[in-house]
N, C-alpha and C. Protein backbone atom coordinates (compact mmCIF):
# COMPACT_ATOMS: atom_id res chain seq x y z
N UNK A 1 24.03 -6.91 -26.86
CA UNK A 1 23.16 -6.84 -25.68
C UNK A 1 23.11 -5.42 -25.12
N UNK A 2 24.42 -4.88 -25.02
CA UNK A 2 24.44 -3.50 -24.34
C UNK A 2 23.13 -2.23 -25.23
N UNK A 3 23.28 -2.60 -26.71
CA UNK A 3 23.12 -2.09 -27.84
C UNK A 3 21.53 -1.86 -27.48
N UNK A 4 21.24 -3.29 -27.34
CA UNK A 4 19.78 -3.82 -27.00
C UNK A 4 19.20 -3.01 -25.68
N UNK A 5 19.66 -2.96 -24.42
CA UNK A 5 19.36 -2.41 -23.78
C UNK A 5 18.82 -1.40 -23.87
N UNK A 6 19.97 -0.62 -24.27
CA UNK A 6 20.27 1.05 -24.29
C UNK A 6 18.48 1.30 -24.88
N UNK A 7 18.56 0.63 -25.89
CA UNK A 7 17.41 1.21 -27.05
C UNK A 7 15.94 0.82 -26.21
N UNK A 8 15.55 -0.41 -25.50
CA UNK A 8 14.58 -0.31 -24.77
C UNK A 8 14.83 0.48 -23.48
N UNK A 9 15.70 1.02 -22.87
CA UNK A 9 15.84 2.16 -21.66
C UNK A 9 15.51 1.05 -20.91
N UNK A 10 16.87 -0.05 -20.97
CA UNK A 10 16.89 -1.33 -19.31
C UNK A 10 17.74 -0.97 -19.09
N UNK A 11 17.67 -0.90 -17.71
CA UNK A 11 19.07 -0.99 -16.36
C UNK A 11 18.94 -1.96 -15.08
N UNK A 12 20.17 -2.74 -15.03
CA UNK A 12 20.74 -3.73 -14.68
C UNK A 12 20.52 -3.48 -12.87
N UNK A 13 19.44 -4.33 -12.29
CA UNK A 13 19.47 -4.23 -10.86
C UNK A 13 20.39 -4.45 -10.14
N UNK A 14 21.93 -5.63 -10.60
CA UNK A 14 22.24 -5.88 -10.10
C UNK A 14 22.89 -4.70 -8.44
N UNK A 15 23.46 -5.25 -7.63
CA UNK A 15 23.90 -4.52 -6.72
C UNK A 15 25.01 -3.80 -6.87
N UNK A 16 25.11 -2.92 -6.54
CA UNK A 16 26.53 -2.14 -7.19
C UNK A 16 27.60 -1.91 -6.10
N UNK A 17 28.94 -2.39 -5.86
CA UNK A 17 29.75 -2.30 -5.40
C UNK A 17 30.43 -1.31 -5.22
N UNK A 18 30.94 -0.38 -3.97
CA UNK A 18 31.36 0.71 -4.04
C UNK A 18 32.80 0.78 -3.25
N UNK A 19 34.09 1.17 -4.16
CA UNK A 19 35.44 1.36 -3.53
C UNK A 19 34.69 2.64 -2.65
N UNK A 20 35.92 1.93 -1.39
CA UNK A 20 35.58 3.09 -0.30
C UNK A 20 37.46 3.86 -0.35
N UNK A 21 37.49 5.04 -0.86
CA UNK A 21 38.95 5.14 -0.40
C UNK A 21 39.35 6.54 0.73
N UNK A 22 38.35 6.64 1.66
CA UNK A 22 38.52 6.96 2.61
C UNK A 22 39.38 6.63 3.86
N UNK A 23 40.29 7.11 4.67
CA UNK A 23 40.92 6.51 5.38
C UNK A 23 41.51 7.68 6.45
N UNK A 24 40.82 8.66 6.69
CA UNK A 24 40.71 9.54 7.43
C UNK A 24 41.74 10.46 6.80
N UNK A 25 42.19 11.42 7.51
CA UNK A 25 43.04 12.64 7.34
C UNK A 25 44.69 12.18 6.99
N UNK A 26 44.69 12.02 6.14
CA UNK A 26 46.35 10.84 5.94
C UNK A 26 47.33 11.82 5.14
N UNK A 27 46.98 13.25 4.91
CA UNK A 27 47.72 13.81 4.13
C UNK A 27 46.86 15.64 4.55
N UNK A 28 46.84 16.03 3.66
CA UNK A 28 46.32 17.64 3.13
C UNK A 28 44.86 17.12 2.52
N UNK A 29 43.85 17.89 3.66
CA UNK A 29 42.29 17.99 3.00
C UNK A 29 42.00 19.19 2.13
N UNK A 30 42.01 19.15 0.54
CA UNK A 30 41.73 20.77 -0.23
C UNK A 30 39.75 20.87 0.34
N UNK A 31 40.14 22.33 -0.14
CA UNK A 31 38.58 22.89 0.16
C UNK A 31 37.90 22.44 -0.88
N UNK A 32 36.21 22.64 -0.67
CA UNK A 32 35.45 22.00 -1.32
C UNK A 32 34.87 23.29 -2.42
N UNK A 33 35.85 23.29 -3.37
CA UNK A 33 35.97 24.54 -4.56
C UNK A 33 34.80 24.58 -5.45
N UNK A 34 34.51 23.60 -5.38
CA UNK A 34 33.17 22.83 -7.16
C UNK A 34 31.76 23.66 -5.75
N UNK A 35 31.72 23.06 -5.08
CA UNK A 35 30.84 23.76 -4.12
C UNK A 35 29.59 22.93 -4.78
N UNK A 36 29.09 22.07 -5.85
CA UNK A 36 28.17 21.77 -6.69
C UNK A 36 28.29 22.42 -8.12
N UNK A 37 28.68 23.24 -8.36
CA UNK A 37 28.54 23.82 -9.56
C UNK A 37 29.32 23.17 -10.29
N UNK A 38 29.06 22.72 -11.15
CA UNK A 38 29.51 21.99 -12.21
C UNK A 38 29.66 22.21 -13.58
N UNK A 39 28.53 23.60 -13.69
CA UNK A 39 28.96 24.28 -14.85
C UNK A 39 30.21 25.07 -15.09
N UNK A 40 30.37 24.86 -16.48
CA UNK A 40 31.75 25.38 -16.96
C UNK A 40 31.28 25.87 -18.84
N UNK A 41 31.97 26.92 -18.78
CA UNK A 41 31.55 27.55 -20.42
C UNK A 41 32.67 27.16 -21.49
N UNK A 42 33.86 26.38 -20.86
CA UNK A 42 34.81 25.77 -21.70
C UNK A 42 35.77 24.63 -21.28
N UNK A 43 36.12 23.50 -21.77
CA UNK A 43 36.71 22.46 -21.41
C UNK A 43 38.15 22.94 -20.65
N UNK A 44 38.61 21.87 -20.08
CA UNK A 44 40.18 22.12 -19.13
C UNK A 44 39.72 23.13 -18.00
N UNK A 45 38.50 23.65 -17.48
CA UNK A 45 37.96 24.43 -16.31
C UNK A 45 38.16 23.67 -15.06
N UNK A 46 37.09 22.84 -15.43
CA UNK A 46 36.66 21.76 -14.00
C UNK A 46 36.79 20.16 -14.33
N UNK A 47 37.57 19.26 -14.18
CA UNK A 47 37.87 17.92 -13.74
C UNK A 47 37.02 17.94 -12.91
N UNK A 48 36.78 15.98 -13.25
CA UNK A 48 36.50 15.45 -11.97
C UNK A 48 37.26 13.77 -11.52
N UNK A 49 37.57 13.56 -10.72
CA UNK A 49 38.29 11.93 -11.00
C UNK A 49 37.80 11.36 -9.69
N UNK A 50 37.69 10.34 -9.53
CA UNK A 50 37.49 9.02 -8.22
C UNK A 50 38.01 7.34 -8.54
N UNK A 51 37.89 7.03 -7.86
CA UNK A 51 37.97 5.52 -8.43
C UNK A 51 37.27 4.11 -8.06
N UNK A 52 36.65 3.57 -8.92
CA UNK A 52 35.63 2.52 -8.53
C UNK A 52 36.04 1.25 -8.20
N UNK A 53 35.31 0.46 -7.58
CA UNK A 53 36.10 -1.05 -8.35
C UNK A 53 35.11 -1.73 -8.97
N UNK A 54 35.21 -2.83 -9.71
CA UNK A 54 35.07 -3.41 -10.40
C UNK A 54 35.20 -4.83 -10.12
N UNK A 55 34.47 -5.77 -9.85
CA UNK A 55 34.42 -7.29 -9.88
C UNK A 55 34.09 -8.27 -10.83
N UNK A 56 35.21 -8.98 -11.37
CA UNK A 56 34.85 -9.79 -12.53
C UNK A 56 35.34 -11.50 -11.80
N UNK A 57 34.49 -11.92 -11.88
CA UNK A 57 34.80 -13.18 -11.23
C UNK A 57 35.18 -12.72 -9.87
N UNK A 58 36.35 -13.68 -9.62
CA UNK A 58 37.15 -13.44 -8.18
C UNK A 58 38.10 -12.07 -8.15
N UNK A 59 38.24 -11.81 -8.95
CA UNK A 59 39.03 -10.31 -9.51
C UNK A 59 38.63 -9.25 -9.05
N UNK A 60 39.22 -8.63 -8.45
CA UNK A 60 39.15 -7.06 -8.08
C UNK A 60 39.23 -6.06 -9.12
N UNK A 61 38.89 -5.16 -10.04
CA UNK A 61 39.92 -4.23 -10.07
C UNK A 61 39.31 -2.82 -10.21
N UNK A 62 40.37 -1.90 -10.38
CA UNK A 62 40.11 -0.38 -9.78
C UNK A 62 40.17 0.43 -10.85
N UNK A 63 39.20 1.40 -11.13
CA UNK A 63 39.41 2.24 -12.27
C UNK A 63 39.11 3.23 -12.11
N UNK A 64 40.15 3.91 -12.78
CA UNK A 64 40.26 5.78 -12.10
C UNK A 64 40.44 6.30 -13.01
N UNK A 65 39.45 6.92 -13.51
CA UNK A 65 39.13 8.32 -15.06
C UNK A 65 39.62 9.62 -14.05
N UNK A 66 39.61 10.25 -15.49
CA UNK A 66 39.29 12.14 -15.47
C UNK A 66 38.07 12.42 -16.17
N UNK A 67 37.18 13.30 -15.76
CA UNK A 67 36.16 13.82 -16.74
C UNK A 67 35.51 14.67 -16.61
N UNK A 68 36.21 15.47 -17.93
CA UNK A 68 36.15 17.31 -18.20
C UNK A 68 34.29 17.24 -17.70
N UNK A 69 34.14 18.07 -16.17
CA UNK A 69 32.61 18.56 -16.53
C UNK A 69 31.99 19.64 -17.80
N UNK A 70 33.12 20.09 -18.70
CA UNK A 70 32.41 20.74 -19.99
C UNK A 70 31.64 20.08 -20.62
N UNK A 71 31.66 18.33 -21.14
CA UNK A 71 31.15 17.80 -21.89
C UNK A 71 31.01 16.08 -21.08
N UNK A 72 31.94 16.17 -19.92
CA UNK A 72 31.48 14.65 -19.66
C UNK A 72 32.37 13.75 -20.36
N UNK A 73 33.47 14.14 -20.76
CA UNK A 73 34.43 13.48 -22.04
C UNK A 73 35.27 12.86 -20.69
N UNK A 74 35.73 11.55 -20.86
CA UNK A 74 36.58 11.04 -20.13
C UNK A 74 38.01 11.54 -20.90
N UNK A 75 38.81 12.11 -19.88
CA UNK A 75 40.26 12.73 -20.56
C UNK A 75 41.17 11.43 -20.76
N UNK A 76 41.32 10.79 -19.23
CA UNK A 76 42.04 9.89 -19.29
C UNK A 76 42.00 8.79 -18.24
N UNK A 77 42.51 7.74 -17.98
CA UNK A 77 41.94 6.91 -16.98
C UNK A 77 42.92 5.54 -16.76
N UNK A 78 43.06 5.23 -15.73
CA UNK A 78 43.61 3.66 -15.66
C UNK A 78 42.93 3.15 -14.84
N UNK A 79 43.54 1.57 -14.97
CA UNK A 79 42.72 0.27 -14.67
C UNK A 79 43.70 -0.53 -14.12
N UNK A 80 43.74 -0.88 -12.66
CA UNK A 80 44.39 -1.70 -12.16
C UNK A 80 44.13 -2.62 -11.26
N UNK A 81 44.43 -3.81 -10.67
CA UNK A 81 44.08 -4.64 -9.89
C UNK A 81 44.23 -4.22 -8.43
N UNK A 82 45.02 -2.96 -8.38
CA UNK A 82 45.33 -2.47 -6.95
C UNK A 82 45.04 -0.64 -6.97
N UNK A 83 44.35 -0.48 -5.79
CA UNK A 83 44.15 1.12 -5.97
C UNK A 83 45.37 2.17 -5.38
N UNK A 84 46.10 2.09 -6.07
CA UNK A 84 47.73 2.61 -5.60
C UNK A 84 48.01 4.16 -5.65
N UNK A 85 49.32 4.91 -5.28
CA UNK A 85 49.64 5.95 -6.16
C UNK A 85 49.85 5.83 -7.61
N UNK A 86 50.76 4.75 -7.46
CA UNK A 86 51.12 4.42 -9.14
C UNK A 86 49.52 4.61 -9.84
N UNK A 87 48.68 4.26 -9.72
CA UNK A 87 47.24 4.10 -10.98
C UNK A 87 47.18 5.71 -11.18
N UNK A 88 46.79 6.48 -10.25
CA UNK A 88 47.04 7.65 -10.10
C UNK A 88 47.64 8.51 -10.89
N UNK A 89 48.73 8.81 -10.42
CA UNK A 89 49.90 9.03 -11.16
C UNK A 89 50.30 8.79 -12.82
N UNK A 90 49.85 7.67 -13.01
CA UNK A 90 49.49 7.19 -14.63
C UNK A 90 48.15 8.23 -15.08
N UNK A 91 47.25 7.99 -14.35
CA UNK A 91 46.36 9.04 -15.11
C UNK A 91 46.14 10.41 -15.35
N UNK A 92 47.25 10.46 -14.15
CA UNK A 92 47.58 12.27 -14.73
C UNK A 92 48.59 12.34 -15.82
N UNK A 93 49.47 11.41 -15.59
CA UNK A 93 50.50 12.01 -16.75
C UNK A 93 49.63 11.85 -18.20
N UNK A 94 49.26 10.80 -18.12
CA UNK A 94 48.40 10.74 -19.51
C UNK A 94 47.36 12.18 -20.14
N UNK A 95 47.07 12.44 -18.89
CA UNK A 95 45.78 13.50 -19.04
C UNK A 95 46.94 14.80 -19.57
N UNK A 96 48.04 14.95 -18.51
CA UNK A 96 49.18 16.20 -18.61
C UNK A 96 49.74 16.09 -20.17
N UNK A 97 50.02 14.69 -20.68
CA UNK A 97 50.31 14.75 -21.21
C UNK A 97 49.84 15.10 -23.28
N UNK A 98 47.82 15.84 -23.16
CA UNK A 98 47.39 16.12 -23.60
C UNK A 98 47.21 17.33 -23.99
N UNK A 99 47.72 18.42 -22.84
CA UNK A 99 47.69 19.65 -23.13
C UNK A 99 48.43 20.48 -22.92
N UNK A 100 49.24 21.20 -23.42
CA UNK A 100 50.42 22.24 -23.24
C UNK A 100 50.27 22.77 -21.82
N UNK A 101 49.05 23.52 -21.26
CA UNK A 101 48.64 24.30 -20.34
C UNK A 101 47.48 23.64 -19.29
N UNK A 102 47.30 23.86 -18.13
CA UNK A 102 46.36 23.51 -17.63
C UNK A 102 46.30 24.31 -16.11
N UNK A 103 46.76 25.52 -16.65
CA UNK A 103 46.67 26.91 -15.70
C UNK A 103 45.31 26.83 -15.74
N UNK A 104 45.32 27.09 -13.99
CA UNK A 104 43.69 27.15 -13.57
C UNK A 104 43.14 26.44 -13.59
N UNK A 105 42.83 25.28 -13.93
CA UNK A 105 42.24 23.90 -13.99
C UNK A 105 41.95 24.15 -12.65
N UNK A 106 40.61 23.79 -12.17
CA UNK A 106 40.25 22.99 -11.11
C UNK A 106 40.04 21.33 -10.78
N UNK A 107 40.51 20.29 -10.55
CA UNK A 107 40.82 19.04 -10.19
C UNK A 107 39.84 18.50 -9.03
N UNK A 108 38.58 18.21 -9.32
CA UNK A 108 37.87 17.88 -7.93
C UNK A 108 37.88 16.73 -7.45
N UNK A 109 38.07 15.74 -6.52
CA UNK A 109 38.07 14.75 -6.09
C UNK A 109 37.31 14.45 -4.56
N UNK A 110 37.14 13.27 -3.83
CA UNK A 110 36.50 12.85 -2.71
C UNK A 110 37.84 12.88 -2.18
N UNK A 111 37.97 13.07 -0.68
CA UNK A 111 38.71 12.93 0.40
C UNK A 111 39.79 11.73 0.31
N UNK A 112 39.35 10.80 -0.75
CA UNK A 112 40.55 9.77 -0.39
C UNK A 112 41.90 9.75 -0.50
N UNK A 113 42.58 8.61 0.19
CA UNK A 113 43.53 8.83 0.89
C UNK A 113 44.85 9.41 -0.24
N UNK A 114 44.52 8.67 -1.68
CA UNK A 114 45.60 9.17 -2.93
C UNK A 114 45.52 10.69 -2.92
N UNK A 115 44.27 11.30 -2.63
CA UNK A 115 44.38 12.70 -3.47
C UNK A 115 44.58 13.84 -2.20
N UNK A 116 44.92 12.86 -1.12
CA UNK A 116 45.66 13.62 0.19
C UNK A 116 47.32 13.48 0.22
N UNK A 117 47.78 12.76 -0.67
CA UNK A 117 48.92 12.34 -0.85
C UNK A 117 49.79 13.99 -1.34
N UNK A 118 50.90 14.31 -0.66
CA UNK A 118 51.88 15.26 -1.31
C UNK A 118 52.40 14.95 -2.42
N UNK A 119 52.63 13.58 -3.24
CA UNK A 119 53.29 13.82 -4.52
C UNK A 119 51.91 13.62 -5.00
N UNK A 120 50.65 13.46 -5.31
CA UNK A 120 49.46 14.16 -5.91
C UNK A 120 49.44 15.18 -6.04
N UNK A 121 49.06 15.88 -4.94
CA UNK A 121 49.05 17.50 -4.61
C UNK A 121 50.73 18.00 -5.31
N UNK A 122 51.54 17.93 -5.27
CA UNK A 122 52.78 18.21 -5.58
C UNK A 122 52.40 18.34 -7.32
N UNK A 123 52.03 17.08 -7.92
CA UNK A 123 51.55 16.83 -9.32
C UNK A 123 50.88 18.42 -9.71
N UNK A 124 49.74 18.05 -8.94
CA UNK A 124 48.39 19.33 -9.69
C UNK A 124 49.27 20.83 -8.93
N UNK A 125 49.97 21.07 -8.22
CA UNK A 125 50.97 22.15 -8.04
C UNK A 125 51.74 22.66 -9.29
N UNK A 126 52.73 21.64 -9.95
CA UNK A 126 53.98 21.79 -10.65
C UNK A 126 52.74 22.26 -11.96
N UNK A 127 51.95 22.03 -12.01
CA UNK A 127 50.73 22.03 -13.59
C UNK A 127 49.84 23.31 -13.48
N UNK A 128 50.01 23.80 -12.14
CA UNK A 128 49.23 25.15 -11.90
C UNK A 128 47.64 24.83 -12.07
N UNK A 129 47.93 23.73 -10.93
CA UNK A 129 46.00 23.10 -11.36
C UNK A 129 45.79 23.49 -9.46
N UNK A 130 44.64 24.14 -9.07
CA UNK A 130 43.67 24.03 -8.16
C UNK A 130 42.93 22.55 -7.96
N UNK A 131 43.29 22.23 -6.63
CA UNK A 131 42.63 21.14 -5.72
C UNK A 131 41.40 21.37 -4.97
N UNK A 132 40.19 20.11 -5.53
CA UNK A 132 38.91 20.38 -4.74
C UNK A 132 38.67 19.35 -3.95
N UNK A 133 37.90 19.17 -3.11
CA UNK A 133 37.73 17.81 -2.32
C UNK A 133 36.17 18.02 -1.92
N UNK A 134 35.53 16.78 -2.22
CA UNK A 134 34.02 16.51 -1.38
C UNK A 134 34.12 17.14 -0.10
N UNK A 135 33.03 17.34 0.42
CA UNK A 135 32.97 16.94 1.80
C UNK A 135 33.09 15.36 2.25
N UNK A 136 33.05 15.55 3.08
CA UNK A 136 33.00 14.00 3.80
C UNK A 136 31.88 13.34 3.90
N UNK A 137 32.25 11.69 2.93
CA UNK A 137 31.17 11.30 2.75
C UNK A 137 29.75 11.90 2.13
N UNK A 138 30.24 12.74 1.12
CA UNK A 138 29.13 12.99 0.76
C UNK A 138 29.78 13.08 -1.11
N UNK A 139 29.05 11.56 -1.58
CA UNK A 139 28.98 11.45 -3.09
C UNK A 139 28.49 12.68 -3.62
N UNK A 140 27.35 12.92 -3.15
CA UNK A 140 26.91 14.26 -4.60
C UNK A 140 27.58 15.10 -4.85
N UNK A 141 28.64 15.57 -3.91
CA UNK A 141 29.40 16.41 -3.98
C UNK A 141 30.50 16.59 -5.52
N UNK A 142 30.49 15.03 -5.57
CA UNK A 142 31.01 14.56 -7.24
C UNK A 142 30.13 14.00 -8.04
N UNK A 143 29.18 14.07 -8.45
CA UNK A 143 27.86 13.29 -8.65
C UNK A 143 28.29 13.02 -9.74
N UNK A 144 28.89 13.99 -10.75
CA UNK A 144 29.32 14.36 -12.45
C UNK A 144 30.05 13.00 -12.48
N UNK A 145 31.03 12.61 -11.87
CA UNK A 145 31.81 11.43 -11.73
C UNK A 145 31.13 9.98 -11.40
N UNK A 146 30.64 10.01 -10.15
CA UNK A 146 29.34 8.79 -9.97
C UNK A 146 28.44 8.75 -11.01
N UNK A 147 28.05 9.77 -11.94
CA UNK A 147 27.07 9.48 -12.93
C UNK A 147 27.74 8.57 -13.84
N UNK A 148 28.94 8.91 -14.22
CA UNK A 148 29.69 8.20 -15.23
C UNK A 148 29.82 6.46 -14.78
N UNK A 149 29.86 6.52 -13.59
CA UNK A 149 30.13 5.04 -13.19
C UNK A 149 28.80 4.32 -13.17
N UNK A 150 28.10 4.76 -12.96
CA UNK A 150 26.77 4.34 -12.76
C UNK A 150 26.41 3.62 -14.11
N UNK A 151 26.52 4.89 -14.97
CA UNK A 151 26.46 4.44 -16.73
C UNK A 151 26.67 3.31 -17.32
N UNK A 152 28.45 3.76 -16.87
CA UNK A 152 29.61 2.64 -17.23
C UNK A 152 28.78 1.17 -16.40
N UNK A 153 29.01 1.36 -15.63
CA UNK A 153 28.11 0.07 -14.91
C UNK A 153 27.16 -0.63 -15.62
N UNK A 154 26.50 -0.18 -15.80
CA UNK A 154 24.46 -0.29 -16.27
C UNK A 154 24.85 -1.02 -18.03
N UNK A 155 25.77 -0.05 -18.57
CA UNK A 155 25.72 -0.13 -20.08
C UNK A 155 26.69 -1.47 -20.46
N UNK A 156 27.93 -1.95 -19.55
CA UNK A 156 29.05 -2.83 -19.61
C UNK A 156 29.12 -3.62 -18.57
N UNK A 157 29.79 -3.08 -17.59
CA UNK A 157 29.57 -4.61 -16.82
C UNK A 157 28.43 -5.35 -16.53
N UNK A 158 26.82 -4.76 -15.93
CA UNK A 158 26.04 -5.47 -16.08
C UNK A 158 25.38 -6.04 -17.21
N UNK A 159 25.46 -5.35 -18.15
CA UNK A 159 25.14 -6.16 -19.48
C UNK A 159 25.23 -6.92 -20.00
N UNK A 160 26.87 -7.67 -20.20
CA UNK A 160 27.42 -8.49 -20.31
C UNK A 160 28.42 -9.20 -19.45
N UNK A 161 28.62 -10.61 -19.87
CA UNK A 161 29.27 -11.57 -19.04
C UNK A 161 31.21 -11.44 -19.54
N UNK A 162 31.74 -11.44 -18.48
CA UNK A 162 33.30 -11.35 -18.86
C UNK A 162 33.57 -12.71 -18.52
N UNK A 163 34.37 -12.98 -19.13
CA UNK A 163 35.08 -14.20 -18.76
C UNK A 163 36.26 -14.07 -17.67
N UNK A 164 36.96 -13.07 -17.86
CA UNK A 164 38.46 -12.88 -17.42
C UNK A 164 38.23 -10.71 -17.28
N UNK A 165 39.20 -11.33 -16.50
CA UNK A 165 39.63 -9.37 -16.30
C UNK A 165 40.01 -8.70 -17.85
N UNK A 166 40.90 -9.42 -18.06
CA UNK A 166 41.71 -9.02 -19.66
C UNK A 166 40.69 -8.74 -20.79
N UNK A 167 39.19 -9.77 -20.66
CA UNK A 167 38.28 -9.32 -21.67
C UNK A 167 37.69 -8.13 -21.12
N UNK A 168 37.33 -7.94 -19.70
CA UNK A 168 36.69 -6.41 -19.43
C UNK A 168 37.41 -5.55 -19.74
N UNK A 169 38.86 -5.72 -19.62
CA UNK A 169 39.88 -4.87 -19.71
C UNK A 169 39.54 -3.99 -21.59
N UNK A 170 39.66 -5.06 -22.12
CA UNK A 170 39.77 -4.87 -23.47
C UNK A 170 38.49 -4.18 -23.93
N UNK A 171 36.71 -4.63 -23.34
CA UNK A 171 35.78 -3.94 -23.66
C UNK A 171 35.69 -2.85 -23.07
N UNK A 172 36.24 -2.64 -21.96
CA UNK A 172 36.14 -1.07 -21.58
C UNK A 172 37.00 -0.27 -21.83
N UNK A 173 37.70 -0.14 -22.84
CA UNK A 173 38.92 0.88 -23.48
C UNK A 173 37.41 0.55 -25.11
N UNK A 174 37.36 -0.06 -25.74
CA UNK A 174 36.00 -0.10 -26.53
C UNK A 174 34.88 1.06 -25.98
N UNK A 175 34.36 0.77 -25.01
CA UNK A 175 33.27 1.48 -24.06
C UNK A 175 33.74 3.05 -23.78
N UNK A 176 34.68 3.19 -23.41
CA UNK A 176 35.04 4.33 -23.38
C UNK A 176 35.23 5.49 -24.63
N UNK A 177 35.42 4.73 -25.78
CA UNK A 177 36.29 5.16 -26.78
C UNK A 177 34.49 5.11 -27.81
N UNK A 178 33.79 4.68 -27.61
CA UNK A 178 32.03 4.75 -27.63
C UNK A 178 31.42 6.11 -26.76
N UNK A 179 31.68 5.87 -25.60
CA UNK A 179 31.10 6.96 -25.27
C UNK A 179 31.80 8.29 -24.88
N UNK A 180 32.98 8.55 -25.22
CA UNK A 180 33.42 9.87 -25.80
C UNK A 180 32.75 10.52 -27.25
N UNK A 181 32.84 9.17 -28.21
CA UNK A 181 32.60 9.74 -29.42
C UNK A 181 31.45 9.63 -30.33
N UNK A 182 30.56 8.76 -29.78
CA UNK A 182 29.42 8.35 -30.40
C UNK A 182 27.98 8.27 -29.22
N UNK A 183 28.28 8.02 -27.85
CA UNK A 183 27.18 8.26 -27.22
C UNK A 183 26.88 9.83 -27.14
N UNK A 184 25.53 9.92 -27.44
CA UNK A 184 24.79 11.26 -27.50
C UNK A 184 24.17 11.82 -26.16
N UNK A 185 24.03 12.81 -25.70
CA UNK A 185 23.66 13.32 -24.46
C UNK A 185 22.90 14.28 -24.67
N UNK A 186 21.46 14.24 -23.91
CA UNK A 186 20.25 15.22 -23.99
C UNK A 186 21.00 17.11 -23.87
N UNK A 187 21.80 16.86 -22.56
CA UNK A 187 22.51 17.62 -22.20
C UNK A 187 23.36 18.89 -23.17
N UNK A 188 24.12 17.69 -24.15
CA UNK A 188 25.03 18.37 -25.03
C UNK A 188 24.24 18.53 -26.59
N UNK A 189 22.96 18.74 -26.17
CA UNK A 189 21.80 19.06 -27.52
C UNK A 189 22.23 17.88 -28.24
N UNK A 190 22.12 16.41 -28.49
CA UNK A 190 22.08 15.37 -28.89
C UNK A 190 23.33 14.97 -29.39
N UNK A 191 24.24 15.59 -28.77
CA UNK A 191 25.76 15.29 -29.49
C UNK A 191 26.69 14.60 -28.12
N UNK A 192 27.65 14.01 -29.16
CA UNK A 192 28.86 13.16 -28.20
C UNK A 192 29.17 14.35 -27.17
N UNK A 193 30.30 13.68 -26.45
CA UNK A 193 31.39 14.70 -25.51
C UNK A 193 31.95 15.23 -26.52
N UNK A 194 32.87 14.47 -27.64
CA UNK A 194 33.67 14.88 -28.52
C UNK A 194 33.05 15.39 -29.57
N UNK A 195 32.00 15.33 -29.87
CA UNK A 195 31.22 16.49 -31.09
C UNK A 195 30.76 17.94 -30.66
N UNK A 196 30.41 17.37 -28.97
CA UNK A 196 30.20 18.53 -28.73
C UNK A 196 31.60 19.78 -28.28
N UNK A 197 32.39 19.23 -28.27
CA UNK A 197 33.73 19.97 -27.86
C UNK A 197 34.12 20.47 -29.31
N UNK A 198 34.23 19.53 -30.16
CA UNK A 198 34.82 19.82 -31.76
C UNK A 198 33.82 20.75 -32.02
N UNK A 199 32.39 20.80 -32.08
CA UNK A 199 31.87 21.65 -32.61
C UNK A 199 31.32 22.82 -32.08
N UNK A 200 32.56 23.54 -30.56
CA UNK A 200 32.54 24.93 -30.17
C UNK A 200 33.63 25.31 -30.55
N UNK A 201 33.89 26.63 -29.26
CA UNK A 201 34.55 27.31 -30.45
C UNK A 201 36.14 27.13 -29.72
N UNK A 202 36.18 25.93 -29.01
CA UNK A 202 37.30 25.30 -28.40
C UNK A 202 37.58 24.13 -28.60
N UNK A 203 37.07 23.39 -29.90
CA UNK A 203 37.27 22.11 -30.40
C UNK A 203 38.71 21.93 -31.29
């Protein structure tokens, strides 16, 4: 069905649900570094991460990527029933745990309350990564990130019917692992995230 879609260019009206993880000033607000610019001439520059939720049945749950604005490649990401430090925290080490270096990295995120947190900030410190933050209330500010969800949305959850969390669970590690390596982007001259990364001169 997703397959089907894609190829006639349908997207799913349904209504789209939006985690709010705003909760005022609960920690350290970073400056707003990305400023919009989103271009970058090589991967590990500019991150972007947020976290959505997700409703499957009566089920909540929360999912929080990384994704290099070089190519749009999701680095790394978890999926949990609760939007915690712990989910967090899992997705950096995973991401940290991809690259020797990540001096200079810029890390952009929205105001919420995790990425005001000192052992966050403490995290992207010890890694020699720069902290960005939206303005307030204002999505476009991460748009690179909302685009991805939007996608993810349109192409998987509305497309198809889940039965259980555990089957979304299972098609979106599928979905992801699709559109790193096989969805094509006008953007990246008709190539994946990952073709287009492999085939510069930083692949």
């Amino acid at each position: 069905m997703r397959r089907i879609m894609i190829e006639m260019g349908l997207k799913c009206q349904i209504r789209k649900v939006r985690y709010r993880s705003y909760k005022g000033e609960v920690g350290k607000v970073a400056p707003n570094i990305i400023g919009r610019d989103f271009a970058t001439v090589a991967p590990n520059r500019k991150w972007a991460t947020d976290v959505t939720q997700i409703n499957i049945g009566f089920t909540k749950l929360y999912l929080s990527p990384i994704l290099d604005m070089f190519n749009g490649e999701i680095i790394s990401y978890n999926i949990s029933t609760s939007p915690n430090l712990e989910q967090v925290y899992d997705m950096l080490d995973k991401a940290f745990a991809r690259f020797e270096s990540l001096d200079g990295l810029i890390l952009h995120s929205d105001q919420g309350w995790q990425y005001q947190h000192y052992g966050y900030r403490k995290r992207l410190e010890e890694h020699h990564i720069i902290q960005s933050m939206s303005r307030k209330g204002n999505c476009l500010d991460n748009s690179m990130m909302e685009n991805f969800f939007g996608i993810m949305k349109s192409e998987l959850l509305y497309a198809e019917k889940f039965d259980s969390s555990q089957d979304f669970i299972k098609a979106l590690e599928e979905y992801i692992n699709y559109y790193n390596n096989k969805r094509i982007k006008s953007r990246l001259k008709g190539k994946s995230p990952v073709q287009y990364r492999t085939l510069s001169q930083y692949g």
